[in-house]
N, C-alpha and C. Protein backbone atom coordinates (compact mmCIF):
# COMPACT_ATOMS: atom_id res chain seq x y z
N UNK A 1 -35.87 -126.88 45.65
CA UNK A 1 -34.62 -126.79 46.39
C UNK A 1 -33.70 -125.75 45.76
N UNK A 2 -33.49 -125.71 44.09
CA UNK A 2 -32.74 -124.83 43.66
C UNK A 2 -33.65 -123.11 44.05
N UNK A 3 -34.56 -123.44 43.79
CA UNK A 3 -34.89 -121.84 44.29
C UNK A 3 -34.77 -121.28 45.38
N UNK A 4 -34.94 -122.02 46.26
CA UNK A 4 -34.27 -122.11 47.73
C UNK A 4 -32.97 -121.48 48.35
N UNK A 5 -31.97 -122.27 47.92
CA UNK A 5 -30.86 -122.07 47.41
C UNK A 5 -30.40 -120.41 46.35
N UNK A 6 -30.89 -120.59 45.73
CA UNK A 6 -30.73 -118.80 44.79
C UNK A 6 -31.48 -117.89 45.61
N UNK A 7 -32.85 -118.12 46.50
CA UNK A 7 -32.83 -117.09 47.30
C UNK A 7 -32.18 -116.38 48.59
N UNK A 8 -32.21 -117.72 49.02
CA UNK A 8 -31.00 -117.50 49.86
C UNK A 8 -29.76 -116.60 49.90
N UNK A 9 -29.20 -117.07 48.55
CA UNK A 9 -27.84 -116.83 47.56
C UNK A 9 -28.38 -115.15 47.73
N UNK A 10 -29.02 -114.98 46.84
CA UNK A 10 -29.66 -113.13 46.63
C UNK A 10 -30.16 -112.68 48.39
N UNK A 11 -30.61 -113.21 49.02
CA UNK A 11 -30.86 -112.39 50.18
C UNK A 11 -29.50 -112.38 50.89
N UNK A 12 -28.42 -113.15 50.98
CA UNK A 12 -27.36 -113.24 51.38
C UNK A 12 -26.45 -111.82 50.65
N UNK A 13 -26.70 -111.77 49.05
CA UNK A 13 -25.99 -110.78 48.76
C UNK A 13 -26.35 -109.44 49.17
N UNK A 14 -27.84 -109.06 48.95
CA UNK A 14 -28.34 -108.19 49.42
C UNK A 14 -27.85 -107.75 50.82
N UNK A 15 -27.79 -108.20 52.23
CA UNK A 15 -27.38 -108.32 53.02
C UNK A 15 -25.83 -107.64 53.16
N UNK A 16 -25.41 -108.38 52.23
CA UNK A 16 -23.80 -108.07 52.49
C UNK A 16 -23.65 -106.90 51.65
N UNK A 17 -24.60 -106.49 50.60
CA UNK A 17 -24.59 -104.64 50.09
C UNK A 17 -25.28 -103.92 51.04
N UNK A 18 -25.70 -104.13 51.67
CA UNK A 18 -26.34 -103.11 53.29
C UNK A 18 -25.30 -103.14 54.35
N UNK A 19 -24.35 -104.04 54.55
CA UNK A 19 -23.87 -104.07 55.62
C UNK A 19 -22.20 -102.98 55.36
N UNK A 20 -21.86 -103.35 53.80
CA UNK A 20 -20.51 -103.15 53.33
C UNK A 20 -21.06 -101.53 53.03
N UNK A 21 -22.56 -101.07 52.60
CA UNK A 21 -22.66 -99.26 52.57
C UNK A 21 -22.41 -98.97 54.19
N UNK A 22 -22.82 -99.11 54.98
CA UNK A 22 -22.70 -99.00 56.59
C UNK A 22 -21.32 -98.79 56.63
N UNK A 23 -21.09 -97.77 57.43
CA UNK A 23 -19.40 -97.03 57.29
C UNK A 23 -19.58 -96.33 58.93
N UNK A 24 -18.68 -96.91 60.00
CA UNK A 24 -18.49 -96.20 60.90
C UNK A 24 -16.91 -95.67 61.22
N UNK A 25 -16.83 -94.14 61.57
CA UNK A 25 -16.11 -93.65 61.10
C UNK A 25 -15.92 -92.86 62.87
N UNK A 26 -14.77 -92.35 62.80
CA UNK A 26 -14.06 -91.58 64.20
C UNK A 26 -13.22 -89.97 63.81
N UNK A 27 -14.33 -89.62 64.77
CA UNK A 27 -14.27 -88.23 64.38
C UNK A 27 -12.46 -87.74 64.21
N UNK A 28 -11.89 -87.21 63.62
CA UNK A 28 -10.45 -86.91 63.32
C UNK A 28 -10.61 -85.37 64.28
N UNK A 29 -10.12 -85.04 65.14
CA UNK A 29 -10.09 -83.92 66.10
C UNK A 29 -9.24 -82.64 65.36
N UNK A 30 -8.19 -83.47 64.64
CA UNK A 30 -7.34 -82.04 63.34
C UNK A 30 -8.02 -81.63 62.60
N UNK A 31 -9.25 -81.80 61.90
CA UNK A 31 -9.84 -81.79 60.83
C UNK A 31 -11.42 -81.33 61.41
N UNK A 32 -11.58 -80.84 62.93
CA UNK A 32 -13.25 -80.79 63.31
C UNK A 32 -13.27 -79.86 64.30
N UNK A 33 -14.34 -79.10 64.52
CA UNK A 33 -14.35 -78.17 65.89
C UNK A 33 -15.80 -78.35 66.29
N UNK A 34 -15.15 -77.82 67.84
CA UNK A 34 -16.56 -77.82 68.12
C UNK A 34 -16.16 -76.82 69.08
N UNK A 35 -17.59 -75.71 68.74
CA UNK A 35 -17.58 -74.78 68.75
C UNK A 35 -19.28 -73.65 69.53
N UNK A 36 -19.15 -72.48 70.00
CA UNK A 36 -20.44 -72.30 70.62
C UNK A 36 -20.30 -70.41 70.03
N UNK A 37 -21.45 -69.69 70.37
CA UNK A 37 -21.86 -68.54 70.96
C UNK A 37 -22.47 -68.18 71.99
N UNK A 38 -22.75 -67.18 72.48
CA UNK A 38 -23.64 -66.31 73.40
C UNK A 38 -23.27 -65.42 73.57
N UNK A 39 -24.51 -64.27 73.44
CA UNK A 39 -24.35 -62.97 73.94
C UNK A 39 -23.79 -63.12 74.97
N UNK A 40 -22.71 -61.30 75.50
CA UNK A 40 -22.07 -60.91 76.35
C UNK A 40 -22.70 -59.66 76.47
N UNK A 41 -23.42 -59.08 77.69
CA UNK A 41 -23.84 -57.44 78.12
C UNK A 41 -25.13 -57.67 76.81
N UNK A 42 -26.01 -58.23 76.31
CA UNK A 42 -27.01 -58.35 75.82
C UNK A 42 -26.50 -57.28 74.34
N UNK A 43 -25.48 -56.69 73.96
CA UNK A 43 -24.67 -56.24 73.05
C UNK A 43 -24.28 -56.96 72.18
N UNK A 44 -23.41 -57.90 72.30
CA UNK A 44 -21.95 -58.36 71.83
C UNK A 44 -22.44 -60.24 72.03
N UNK A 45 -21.08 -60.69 70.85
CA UNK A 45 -21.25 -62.19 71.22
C UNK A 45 -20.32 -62.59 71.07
N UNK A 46 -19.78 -63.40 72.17
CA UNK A 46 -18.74 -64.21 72.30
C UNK A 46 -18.57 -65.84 72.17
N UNK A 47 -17.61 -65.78 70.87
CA UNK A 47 -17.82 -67.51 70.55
C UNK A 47 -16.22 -67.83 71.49
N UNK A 48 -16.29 -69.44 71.47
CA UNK A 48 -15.57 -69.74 72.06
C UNK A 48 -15.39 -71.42 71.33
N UNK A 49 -14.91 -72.65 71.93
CA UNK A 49 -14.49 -73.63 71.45
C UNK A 49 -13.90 -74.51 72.40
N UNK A 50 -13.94 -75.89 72.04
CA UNK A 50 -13.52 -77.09 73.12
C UNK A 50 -12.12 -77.65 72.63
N UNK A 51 -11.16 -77.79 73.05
CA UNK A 51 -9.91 -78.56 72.17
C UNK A 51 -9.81 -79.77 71.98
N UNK A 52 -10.71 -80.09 73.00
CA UNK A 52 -10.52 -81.36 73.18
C UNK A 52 -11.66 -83.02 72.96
N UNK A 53 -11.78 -83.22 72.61
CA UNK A 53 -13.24 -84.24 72.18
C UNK A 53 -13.09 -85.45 71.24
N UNK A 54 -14.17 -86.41 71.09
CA UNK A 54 -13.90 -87.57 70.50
C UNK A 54 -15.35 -87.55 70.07
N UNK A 55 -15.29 -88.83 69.08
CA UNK A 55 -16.53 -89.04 69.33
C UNK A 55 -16.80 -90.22 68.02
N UNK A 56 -17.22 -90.99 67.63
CA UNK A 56 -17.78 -91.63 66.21
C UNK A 56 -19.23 -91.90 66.28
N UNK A 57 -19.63 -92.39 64.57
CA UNK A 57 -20.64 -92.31 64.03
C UNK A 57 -21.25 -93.43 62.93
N UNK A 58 -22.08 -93.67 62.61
CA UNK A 58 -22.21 -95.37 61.72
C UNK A 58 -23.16 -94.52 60.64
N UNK A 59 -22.91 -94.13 59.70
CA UNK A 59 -23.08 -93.49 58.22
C UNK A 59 -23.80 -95.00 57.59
N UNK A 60 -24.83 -94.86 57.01
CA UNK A 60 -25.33 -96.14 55.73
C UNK A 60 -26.09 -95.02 54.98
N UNK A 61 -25.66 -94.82 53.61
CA UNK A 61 -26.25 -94.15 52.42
C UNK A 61 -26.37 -92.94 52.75
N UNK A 62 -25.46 -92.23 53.58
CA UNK A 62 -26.11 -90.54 54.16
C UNK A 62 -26.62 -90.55 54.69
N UNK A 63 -26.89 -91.84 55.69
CA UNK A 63 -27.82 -91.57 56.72
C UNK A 63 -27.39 -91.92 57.93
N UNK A 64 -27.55 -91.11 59.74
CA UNK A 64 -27.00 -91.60 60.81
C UNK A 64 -27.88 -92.77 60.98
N UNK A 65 -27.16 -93.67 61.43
CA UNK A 65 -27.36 -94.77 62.26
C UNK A 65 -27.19 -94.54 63.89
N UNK A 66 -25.78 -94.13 63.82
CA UNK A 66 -25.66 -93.98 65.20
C UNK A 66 -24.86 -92.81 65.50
N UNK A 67 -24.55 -91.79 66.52
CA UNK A 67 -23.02 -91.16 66.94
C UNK A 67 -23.70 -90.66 68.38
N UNK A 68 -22.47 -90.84 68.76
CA UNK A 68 -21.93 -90.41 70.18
C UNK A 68 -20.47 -89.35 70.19
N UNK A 69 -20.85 -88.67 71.08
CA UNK A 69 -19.83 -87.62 71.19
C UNK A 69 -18.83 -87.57 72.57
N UNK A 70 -17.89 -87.04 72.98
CA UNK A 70 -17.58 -86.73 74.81
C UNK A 70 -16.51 -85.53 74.13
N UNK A 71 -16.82 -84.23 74.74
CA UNK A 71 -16.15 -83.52 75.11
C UNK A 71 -15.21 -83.23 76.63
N UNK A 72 -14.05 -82.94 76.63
CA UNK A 72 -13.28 -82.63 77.95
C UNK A 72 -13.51 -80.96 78.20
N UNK A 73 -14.31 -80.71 79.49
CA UNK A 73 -14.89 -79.71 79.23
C UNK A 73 -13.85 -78.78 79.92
N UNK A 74 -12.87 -79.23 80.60
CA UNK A 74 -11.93 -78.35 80.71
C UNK A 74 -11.25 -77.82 80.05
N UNK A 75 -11.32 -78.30 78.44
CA UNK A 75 -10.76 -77.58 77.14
C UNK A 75 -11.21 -76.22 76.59
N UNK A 76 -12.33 -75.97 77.32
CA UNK A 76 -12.81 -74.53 76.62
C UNK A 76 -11.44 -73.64 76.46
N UNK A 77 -12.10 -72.51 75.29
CA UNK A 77 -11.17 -71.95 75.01
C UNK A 77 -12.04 -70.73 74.10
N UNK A 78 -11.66 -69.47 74.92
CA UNK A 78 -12.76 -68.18 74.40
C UNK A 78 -12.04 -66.99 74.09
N UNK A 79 -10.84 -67.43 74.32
CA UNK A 79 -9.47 -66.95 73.97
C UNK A 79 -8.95 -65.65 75.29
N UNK A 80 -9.69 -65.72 76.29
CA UNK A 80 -9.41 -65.21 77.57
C UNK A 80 -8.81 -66.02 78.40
N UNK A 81 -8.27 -66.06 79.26
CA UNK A 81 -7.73 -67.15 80.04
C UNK A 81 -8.27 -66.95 81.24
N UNK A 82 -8.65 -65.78 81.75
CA UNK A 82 -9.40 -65.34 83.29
C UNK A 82 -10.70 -65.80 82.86
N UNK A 83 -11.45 -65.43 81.88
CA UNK A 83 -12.54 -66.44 81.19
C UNK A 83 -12.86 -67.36 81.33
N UNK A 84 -11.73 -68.52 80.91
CA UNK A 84 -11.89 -69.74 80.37
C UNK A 84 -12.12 -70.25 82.19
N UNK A 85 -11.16 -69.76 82.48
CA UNK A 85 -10.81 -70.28 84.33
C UNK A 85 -12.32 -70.45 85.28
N UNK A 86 -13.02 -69.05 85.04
CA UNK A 86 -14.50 -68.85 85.59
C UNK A 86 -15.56 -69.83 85.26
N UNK A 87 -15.20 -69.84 83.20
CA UNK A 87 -16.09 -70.76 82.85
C UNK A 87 -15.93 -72.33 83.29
N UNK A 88 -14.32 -72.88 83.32
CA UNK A 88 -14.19 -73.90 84.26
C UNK A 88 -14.81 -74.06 85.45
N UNK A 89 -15.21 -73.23 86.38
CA UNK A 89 -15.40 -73.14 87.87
C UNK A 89 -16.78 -73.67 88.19
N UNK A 90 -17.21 -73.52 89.81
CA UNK A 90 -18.40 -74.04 89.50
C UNK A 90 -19.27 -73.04 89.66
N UNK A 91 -19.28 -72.14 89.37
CA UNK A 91 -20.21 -71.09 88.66
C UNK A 91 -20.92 -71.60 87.08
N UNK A 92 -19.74 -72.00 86.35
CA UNK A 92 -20.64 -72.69 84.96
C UNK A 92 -20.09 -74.14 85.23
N UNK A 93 -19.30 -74.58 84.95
CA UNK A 93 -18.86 -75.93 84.23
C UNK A 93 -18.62 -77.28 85.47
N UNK A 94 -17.74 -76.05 86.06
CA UNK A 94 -17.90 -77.30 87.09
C UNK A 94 -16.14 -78.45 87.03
N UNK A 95 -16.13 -78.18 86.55
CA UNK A 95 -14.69 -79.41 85.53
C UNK A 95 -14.15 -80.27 86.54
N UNK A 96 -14.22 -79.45 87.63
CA UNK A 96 -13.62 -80.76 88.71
C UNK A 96 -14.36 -81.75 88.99
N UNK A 97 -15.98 -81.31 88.67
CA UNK A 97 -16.46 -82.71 89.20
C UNK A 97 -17.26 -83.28 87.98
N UNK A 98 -17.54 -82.56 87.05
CA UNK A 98 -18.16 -83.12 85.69
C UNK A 98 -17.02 -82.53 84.80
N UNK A 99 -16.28 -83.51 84.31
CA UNK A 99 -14.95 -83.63 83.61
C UNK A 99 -15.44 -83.62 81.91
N UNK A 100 -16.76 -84.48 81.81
CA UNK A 100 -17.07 -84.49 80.46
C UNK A 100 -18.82 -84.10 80.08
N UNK A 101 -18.73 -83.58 78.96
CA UNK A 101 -19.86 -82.75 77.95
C UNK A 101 -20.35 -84.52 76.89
N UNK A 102 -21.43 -84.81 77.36
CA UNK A 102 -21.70 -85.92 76.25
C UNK A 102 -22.80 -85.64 75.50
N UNK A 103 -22.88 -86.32 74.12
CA UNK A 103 -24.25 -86.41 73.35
C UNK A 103 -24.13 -88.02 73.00
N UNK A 104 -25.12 -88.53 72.80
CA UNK A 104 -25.40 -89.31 72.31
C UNK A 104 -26.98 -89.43 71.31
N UNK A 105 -26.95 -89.61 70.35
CA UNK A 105 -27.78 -89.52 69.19
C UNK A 105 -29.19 -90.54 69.54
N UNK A 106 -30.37 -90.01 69.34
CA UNK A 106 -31.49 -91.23 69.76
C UNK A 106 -32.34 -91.49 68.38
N UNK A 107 -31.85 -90.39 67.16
CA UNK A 107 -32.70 -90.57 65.97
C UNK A 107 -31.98 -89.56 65.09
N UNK A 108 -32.28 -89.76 64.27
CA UNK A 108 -32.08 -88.77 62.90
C UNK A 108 -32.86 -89.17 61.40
N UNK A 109 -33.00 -87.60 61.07
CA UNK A 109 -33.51 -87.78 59.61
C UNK A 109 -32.59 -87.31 58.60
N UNK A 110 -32.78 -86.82 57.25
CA UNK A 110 -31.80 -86.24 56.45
C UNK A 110 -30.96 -85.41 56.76
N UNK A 111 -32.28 -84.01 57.91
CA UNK A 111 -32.07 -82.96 58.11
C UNK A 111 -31.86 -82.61 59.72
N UNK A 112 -32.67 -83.95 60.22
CA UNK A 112 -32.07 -83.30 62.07
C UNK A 112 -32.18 -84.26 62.54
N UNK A 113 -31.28 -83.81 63.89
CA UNK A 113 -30.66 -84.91 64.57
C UNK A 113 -31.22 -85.09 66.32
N UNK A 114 -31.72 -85.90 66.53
CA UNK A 114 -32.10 -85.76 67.61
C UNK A 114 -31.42 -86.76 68.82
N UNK A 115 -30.79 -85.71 70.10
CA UNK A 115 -30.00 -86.80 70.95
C UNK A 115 -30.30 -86.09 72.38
N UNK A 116 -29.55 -86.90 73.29
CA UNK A 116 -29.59 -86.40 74.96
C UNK A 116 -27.67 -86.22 74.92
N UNK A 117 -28.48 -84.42 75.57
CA UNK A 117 -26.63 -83.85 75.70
C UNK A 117 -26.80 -83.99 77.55
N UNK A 118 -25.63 -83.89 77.66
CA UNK A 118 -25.25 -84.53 79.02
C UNK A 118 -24.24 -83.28 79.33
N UNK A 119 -24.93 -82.18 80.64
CA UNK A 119 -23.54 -80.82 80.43
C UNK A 119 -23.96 -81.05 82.49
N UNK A 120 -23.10 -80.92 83.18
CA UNK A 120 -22.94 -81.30 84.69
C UNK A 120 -23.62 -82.20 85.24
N UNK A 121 -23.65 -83.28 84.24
CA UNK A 121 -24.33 -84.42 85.25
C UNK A 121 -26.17 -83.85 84.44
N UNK A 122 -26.71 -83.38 83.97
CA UNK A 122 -27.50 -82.97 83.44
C UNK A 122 -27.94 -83.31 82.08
N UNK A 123 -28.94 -84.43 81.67
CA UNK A 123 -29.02 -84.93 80.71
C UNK A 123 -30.63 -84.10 80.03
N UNK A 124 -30.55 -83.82 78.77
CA UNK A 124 -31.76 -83.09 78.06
C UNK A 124 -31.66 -83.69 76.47
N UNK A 125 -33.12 -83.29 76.30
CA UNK A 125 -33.05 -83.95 74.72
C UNK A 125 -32.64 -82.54 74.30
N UNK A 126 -31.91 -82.78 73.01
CA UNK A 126 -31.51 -81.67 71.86
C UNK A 126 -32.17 -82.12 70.78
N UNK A 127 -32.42 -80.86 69.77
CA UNK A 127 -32.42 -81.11 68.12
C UNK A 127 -31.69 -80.38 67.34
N UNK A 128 -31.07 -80.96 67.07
CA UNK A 128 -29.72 -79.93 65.59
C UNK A 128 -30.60 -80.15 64.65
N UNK A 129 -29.80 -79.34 63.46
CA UNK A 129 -29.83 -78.91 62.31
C UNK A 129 -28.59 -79.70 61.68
N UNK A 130 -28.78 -80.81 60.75
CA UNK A 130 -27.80 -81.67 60.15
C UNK A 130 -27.11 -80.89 58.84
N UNK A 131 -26.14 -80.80 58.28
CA UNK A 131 -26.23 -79.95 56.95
C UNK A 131 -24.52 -80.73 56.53
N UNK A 132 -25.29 -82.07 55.50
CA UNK A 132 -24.35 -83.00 55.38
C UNK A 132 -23.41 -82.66 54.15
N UNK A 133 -22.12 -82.74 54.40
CA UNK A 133 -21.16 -82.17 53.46
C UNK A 133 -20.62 -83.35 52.44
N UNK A 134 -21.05 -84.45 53.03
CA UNK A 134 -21.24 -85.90 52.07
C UNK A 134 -19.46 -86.79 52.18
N UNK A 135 -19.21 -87.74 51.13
CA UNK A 135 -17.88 -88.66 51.42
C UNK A 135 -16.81 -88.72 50.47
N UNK A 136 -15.54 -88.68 50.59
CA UNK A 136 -14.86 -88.79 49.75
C UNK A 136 -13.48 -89.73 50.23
N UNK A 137 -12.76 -89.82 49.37
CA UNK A 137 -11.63 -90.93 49.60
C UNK A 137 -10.00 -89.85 49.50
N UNK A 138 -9.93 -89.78 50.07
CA UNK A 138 -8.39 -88.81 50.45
C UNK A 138 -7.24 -89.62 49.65
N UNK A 139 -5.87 -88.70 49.63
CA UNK A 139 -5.42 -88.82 48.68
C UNK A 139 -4.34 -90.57 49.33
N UNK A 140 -4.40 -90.78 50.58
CA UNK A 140 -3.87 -91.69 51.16
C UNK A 140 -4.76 -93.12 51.14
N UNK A 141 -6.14 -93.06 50.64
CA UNK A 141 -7.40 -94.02 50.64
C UNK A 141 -7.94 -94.26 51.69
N UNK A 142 -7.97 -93.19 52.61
CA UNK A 142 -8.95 -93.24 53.36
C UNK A 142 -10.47 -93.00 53.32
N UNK A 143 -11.36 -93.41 53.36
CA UNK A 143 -12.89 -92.33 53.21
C UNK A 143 -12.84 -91.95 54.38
N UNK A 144 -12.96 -90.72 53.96
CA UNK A 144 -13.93 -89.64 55.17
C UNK A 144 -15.25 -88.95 54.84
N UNK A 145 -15.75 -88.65 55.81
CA UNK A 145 -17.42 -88.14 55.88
C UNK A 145 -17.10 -86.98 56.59
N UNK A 146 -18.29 -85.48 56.03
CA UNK A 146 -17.97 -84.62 56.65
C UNK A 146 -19.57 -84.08 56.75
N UNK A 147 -19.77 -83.48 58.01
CA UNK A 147 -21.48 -82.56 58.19
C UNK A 147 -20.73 -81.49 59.43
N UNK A 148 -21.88 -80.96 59.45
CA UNK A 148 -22.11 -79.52 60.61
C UNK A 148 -23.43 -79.88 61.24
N UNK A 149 -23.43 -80.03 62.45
CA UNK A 149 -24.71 -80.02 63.44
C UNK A 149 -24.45 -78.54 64.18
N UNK A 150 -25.27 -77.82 64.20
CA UNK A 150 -25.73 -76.85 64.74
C UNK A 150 -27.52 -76.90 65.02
N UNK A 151 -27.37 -76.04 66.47
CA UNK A 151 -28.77 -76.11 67.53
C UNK A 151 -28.65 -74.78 68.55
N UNK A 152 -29.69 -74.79 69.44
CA UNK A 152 -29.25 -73.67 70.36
C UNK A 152 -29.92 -74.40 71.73
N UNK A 153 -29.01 -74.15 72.54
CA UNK A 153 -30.02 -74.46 74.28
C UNK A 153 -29.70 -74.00 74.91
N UNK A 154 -30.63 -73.61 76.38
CA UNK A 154 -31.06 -72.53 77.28
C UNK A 154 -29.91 -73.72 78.01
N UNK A 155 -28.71 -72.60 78.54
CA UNK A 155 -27.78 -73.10 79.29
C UNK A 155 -28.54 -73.15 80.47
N UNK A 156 -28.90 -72.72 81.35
CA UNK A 156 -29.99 -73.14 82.65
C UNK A 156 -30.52 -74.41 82.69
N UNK A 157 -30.90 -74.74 81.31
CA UNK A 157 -31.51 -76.47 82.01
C UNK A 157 -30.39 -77.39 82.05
N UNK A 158 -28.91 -76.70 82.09
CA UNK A 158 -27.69 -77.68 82.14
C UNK A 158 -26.91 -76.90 83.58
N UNK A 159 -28.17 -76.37 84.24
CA UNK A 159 -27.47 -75.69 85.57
C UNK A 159 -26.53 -74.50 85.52
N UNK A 160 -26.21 -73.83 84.77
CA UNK A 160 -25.30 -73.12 83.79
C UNK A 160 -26.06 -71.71 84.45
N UNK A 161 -25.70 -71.49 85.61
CA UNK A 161 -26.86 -70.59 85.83
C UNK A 161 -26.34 -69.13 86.61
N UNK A 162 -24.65 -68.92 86.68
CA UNK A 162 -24.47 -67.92 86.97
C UNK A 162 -24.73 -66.76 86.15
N UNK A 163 -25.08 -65.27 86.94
CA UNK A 163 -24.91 -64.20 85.70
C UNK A 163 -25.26 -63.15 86.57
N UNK A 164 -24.72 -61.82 86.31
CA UNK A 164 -25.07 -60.15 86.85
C UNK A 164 -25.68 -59.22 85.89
N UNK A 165 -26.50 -58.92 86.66
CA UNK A 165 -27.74 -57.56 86.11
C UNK A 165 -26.63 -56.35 85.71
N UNK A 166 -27.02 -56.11 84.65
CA UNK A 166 -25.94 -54.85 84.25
C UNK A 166 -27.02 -53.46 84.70
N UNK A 167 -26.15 -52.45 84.67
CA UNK A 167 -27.11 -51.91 85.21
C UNK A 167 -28.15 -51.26 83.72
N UNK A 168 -27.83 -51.13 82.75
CA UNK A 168 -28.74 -50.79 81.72
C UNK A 168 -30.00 -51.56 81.71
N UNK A 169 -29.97 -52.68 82.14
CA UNK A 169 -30.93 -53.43 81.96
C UNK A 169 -29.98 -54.98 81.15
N UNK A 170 -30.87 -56.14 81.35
CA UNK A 170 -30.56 -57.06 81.17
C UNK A 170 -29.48 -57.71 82.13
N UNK A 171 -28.57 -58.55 81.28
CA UNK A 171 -27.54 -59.47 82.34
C UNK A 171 -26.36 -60.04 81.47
N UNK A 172 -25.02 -60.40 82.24
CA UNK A 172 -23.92 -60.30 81.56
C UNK A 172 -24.12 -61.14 80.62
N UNK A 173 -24.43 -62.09 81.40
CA UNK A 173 -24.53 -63.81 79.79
C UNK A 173 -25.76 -64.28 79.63
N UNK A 174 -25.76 -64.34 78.05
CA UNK A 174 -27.69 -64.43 77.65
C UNK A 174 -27.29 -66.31 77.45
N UNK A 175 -28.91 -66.49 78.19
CA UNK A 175 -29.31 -68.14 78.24
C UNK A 175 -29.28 -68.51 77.00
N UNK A 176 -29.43 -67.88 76.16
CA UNK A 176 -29.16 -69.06 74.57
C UNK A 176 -27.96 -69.02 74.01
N UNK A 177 -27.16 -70.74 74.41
CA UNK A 177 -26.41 -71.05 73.60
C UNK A 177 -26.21 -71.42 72.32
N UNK A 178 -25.43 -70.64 71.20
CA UNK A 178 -25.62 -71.48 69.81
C UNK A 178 -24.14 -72.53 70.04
N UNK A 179 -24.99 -73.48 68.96
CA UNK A 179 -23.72 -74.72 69.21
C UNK A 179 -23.56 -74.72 67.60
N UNK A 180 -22.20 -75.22 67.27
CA UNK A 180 -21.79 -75.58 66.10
C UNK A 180 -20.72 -76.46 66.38
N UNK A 181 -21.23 -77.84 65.56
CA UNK A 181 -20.27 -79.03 65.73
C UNK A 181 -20.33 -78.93 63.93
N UNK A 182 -18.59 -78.68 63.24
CA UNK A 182 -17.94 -79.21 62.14
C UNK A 182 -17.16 -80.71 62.28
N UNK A 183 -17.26 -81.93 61.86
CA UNK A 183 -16.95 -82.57 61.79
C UNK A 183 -16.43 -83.01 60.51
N UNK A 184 -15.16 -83.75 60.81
CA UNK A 184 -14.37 -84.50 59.39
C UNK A 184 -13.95 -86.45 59.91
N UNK A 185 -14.72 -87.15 59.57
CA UNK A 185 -14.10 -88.37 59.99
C UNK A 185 -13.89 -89.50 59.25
N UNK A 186 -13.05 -90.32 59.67
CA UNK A 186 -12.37 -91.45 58.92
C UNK A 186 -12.65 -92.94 59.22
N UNK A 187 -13.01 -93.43 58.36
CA UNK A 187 -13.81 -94.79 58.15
C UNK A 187 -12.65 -95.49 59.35
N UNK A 188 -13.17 -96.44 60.14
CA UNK A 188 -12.64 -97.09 60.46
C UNK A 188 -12.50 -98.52 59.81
């Protein structure tokens, strides 16, 4: 009975040191970007950025458990404003009728992350590149966790499919998007 009892006791503690490393945390939007490229005229590349987004994540020992993302995709921002307007439209984005950009995470390892991004109603698997910046406790006692996911995807399989033949050859906007998500977030 006493051993019973003490195992219990130890699997109980054990338990409660797995559950208390487990840290889910909300992305802080002051402290994170999220951010893209693509060639312009098969020349040049134009990055650009979302203002707007949320998202949290369940951290145990450096490792994802879980995260989900939602961007407001009417936030782009490429620092054009006749730009941003087109890329709103439904030529790319669409914003009036697909309002939000989602990921949600289906696995991860140390190093990559694997989820279904969601861009006009258009759901695809992705794989990033994880590159974890690790945890610390701020000067107020908060912990925060910080990484960079970066990946690239053929804007076409997200319907993303306007573009003009220049006349040199090629076309105004090249199908590979690079993505870069910096994140900074705070334990809830």
């Amino acid at each position: 009975m006493k051993r019973n009892l003490i195992a219990m006791a130890l699997a109980g503690l054990v338990m409660s040191v797995s559950v208390a490393s487990a840290a889910l945390y909300k992305v802080d939007p002051s402290h994170s970007n999220v951010g893209f490229k693509v060639k312009h005229m098969m020349i040049s590349t134009v990055t650009g950025k979302f203002g707007n987004f949320s998202g949290m994540y369940d951290l145990e020992k450096g490792q994802f458990k879980s995260l989900s993302g939602a961007i407001k995709a009417e936030s782009i921002d490429t620092g054009i404003a006749k730009r941003d307007d087109h890329l709103r439209s439904a030529d790319f984005f669409d914003t009036a009728k697909f309002g939000d950009i989602n990921f949600v995470m289906t696995s991860a390892t140390k190093t990559k992350m694997t989820g279904n991004l969601t861009i006009r109603g258009i759901t695809k698997k992705v794989v990033l590149d994880i590159d974890m910046g690790g945890t610390v406790t701020d000067p107020w006692g908060n912990q925060r966790s910080g990484f960079v996911l970066s990946g690239k995807v053929n804007r076409k399989d997200f319907g993303l499919n306007w573009n003009k033949a220049i006349e040199a050859g090629g076309v105004v906007v090249g199908d590979e998007v690079k993505m870069v998500v910096e994140v900074e977030g705070i334990e809830e």
